[in-house]
C-alpha atoms as a PDB file:
ATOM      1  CA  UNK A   1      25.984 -37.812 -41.864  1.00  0.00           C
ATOM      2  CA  UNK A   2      22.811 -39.417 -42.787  1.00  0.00           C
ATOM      3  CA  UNK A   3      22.152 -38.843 -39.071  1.00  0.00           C
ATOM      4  CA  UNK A   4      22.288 -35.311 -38.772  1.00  0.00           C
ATOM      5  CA  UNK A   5      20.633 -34.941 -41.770  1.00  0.00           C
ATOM      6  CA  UNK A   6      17.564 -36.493 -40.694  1.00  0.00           C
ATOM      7  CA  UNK A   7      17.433 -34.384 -37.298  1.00  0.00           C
ATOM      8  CA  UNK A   8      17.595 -31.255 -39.217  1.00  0.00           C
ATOM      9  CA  UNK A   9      14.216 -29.520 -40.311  1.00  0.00           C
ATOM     10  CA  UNK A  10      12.036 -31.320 -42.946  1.00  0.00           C
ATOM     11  CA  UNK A  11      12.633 -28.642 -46.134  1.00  0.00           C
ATOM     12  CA  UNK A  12      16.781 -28.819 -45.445  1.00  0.00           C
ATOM     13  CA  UNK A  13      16.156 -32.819 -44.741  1.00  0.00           C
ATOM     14  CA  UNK A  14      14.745 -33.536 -47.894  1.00  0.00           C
ATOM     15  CA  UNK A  15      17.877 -31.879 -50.086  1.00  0.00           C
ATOM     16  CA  UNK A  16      20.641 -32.985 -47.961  1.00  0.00           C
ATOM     17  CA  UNK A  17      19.267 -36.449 -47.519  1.00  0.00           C
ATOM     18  CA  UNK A  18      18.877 -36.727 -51.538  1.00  0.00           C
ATOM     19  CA  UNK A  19      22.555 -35.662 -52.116  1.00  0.00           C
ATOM     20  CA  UNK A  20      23.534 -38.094 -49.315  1.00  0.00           C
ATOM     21  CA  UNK A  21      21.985 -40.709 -51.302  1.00  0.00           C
ATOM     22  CA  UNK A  22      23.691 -39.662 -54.822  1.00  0.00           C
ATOM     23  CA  UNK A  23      26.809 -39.745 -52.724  1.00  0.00           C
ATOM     24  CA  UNK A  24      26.176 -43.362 -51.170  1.00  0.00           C
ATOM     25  CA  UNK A  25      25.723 -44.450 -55.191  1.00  0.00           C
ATOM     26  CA  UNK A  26      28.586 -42.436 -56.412  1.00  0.00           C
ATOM     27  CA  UNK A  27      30.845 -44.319 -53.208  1.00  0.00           C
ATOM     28  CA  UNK A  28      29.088 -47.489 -54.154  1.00  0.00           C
ATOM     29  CA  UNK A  29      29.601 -47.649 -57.959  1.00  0.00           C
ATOM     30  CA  UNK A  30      33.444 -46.299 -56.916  1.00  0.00           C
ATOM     31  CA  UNK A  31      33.809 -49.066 -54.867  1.00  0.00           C
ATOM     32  CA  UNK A  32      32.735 -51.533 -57.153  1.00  0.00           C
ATOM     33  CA  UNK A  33      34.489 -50.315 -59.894  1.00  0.00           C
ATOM     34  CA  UNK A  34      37.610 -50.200 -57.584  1.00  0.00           C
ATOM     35  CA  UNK A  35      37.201 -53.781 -57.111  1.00  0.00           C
ATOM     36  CA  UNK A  36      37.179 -54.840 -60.204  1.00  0.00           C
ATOM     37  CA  UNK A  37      40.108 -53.156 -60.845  1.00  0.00           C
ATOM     38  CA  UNK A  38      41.631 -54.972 -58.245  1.00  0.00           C
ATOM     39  CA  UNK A  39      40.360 -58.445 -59.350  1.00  0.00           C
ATOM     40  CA  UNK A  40      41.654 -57.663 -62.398  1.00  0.00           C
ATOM     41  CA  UNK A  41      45.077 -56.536 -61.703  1.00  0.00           C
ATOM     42  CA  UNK A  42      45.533 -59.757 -59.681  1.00  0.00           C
ATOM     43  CA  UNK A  43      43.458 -61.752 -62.393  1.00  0.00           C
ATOM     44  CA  UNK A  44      46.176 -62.522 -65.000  1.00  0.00           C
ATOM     45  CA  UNK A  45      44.035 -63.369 -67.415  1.00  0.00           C
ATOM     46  CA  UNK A  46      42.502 -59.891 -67.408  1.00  0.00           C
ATOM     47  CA  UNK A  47      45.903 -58.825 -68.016  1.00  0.00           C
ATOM     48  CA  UNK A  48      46.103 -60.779 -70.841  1.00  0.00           C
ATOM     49  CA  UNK A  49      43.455 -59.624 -72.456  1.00  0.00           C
ATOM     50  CA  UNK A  50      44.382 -56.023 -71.671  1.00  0.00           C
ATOM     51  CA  UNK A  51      47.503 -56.228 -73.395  1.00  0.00           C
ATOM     52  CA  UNK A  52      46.442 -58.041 -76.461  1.00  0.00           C
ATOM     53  CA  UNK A  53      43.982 -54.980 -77.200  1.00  0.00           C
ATOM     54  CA  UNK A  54      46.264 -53.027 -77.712  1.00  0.00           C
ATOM     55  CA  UNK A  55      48.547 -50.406 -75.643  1.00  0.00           C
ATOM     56  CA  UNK A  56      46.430 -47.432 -77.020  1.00  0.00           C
ATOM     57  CA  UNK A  57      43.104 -48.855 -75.964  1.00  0.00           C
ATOM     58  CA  UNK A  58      44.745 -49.707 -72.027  1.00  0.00           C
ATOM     59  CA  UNK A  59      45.862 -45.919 -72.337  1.00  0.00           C
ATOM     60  CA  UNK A  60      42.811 -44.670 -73.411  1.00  0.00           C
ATOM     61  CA  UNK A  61      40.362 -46.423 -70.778  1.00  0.00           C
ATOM     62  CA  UNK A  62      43.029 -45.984 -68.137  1.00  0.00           C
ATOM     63  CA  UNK A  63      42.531 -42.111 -68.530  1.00  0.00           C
ATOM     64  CA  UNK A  64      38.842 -42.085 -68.977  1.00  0.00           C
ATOM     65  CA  UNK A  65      38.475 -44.572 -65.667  1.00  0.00           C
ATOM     66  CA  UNK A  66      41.134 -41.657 -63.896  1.00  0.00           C
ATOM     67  CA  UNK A  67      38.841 -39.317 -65.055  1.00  0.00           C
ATOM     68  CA  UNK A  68      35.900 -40.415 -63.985  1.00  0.00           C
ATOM     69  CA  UNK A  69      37.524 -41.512 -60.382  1.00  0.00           C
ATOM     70  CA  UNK A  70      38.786 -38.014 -60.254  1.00  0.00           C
ATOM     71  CA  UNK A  71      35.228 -36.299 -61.008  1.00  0.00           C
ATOM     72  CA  UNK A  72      33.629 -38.356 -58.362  1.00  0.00           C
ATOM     73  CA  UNK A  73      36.469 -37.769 -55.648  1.00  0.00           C
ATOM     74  CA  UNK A  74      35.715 -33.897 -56.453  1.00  0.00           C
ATOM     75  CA  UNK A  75      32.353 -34.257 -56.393  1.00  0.00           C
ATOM     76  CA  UNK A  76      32.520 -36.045 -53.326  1.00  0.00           C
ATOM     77  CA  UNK A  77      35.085 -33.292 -51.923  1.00  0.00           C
ATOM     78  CA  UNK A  78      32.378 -30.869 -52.418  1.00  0.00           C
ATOM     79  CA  UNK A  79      29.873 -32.514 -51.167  1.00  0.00           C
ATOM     80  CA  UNK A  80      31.828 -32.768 -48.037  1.00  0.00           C
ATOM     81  CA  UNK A  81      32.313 -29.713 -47.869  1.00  0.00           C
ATOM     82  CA  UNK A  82      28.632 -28.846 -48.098  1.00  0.00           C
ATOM     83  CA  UNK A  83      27.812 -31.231 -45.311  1.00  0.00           C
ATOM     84  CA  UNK A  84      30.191 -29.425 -42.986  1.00  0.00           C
ATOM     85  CA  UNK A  85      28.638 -26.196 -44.043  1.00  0.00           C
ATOM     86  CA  UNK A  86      25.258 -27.013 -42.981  1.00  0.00           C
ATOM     87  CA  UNK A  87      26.619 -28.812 -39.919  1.00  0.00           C
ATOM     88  CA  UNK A  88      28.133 -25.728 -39.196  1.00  0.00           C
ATOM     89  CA  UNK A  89      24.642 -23.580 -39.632  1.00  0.00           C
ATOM     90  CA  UNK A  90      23.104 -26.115 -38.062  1.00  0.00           C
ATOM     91  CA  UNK A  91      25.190 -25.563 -34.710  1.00  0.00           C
ATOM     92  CA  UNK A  92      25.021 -21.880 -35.197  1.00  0.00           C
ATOM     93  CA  UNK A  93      21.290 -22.142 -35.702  1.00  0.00           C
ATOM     94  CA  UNK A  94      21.332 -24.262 -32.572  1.00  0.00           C
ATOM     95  CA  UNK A  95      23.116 -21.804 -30.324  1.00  0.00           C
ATOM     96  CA  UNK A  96      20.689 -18.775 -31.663  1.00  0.00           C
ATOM     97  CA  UNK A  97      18.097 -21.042 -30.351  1.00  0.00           C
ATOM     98  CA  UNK A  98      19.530 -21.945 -27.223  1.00  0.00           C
ATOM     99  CA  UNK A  99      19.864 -18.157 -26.494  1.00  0.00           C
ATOM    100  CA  UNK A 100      16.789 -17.525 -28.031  1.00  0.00           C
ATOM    101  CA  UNK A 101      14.910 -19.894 -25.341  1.00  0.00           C
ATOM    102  CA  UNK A 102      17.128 -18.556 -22.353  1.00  0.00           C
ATOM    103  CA  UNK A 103      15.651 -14.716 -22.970  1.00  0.00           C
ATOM    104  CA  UNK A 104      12.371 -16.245 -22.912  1.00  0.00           C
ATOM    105  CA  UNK A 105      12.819 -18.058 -19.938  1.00  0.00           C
ATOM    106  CA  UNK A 106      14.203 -14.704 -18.231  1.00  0.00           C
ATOM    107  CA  UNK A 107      11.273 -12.388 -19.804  1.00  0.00           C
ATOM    108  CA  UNK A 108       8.789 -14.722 -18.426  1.00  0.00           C
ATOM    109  CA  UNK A 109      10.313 -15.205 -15.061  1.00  0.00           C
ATOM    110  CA  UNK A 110      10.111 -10.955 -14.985  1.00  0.00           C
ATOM    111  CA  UNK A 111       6.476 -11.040 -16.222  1.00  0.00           C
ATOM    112  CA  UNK A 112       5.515 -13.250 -13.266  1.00  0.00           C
ATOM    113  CA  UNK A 113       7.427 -10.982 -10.825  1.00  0.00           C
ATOM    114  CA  UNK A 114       5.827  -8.193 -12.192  1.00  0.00           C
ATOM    115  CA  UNK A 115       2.691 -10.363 -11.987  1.00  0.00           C
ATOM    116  CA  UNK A 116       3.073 -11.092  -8.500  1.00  0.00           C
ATOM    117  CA  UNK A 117       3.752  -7.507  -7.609  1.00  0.00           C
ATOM    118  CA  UNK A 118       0.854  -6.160  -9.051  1.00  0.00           C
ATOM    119  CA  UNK A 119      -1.409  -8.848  -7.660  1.00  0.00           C
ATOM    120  CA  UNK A 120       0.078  -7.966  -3.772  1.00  0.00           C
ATOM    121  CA  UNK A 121      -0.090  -4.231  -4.609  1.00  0.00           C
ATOM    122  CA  UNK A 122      -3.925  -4.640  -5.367  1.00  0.00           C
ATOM    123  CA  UNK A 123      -4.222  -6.958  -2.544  1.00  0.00           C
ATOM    124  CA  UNK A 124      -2.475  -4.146   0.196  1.00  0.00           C
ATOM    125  CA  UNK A 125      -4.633  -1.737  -1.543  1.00  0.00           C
ATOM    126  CA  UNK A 126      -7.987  -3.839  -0.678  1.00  0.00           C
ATOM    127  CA  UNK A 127      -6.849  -4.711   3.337  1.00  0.00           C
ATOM    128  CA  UNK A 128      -6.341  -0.589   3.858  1.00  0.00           C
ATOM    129  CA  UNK A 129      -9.758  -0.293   2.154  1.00  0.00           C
ATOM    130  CA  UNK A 130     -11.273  -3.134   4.376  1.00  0.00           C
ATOM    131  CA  UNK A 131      -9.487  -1.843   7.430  1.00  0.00           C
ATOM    132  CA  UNK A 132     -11.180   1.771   6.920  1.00  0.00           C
ATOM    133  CA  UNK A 133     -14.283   0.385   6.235  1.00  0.00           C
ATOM    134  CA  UNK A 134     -14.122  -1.896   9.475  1.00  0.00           C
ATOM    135  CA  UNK A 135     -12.886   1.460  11.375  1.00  0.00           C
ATOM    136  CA  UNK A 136     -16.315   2.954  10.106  1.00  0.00           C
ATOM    137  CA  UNK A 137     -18.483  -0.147  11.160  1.00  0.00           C
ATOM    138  CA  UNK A 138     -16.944  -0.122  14.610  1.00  0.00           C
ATOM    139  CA  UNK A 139     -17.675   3.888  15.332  1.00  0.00           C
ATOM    140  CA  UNK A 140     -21.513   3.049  13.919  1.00  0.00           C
ATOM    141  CA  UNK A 141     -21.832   0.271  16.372  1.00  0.00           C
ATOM    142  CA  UNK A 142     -20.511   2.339  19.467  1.00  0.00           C
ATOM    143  CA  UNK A 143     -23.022   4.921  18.628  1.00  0.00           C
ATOM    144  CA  UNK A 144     -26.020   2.498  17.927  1.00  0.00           C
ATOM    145  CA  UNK A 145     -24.900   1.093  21.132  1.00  0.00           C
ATOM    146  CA  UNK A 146     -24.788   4.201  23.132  1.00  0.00           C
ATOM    147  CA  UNK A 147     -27.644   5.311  21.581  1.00  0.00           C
ATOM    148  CA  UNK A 148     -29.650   2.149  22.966  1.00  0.00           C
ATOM    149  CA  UNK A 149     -28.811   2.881  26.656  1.00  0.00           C
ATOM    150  CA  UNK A 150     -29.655   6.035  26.230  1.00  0.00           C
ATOM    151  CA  UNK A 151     -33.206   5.084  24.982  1.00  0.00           C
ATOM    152  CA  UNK A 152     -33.020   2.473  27.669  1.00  0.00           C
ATOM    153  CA  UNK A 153     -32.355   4.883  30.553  1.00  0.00           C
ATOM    154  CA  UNK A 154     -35.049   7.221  28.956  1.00  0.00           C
ATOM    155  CA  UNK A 155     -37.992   4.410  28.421  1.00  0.00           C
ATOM    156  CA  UNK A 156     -36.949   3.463  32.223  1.00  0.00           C
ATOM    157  CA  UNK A 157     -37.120   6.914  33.696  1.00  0.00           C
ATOM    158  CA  UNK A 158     -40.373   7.448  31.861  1.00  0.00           C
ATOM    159  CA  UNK A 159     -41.827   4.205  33.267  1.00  0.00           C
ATOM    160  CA  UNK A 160     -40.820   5.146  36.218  1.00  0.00           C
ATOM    161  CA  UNK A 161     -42.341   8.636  36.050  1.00  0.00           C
ATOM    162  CA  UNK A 162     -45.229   6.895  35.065  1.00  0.00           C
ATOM    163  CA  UNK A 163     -45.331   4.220  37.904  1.00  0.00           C
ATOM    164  CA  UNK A 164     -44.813   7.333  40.547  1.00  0.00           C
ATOM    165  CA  UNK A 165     -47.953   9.279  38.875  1.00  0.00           C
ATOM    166  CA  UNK A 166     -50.090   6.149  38.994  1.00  0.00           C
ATOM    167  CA  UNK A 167     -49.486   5.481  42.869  1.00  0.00           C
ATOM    168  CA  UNK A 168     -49.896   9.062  43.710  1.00  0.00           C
ATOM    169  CA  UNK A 169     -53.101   9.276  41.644  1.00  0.00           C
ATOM    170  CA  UNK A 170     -54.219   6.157  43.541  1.00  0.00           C
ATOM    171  CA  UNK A 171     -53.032   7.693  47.226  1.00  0.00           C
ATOM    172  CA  UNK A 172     -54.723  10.611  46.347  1.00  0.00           C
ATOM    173  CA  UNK A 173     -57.902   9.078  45.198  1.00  0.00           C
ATOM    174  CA  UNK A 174     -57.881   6.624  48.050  1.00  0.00           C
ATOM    175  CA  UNK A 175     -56.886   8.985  50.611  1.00  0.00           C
ATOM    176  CA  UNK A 176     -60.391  11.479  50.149  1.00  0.00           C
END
């Protein structure tokens, strides 16, 4: 008992561990005055002594003594029966956790799915986005590229053009 006690939480601890001791005391004190009752039944001087007080007086102790025995069995009845009580709430309080803990476990294994989702949704969403613009780059590049033969083919006819009018300048100017 003293056990559980001290693995429950530290406001419940504190009660049930206080009681426990009360009950240790109460079990100790019974068992002490049990053995003296013992030592004295087999003690027969003790019985002597009992008997020369006087019948009355044996009665009268012998009920208080069963009295008191029978307060502390009850009290020690019901304090039993408290311990199981809060063993019980203790297990019950244990399983709510348990289950508790499990629907966490399961809400945050869903959060990271959904998590995960998102992040390869966004992810698709950026590759088509890349992909177009790459699509875009390449038709700019074929037409800067056609573009520069073009220009090519133009800057070579006009040199050529050009060469052609220079030796038939010179022909002609050599030729008069």
């Amino acid at each position: 008992m003293d056990l559980e006690a001290r693995s429950l939480q530290p406001n419940v601890k504190a009660v049930l561990l206080a009681k426990l001791r009360e009950y240790k005391s109460d079990l100790n004190n019974l068992k002490s005055e049990h053995k003296r009752l013992a030592s004295a039944n087999s003690n027969q001087a003790a019985r002597d002594d009992l008997l020369e007080s006087g019948m009355a007086d044996a009665m009268s102790v012998s009920a208080n003594q069963r009295g008191q025995l029978m307060m502390s069995t009850e009290r020690l009845n019901e304090s039993s029966d408290r311990i199981k009580e809060s063993r019980r709430t203790m297990l019950e309080t244990e399983e709510l956790g348990v289950s508790i803990l499990q629907d966490l476990h399961q809400q945050r294994q869903s959060l990271l799915h959904a998590n995960d989702t998102v992040f390869l949704l966004l992810k698709k969403e950026q590759l088509h986005g890349v992909d177009d613009n790459i699509s875009k780059s390449k038709k700019i590049l074929t037409n800067m590229s056609r573009r520069m033969s073009r220009n090519k083919w133009i800057i070579s006819s006009i040199i050529v053009v050009l060469v052609v009018a220079i030796a038939l300048i010179l022909y002609f100017k050599l030729s008069k």
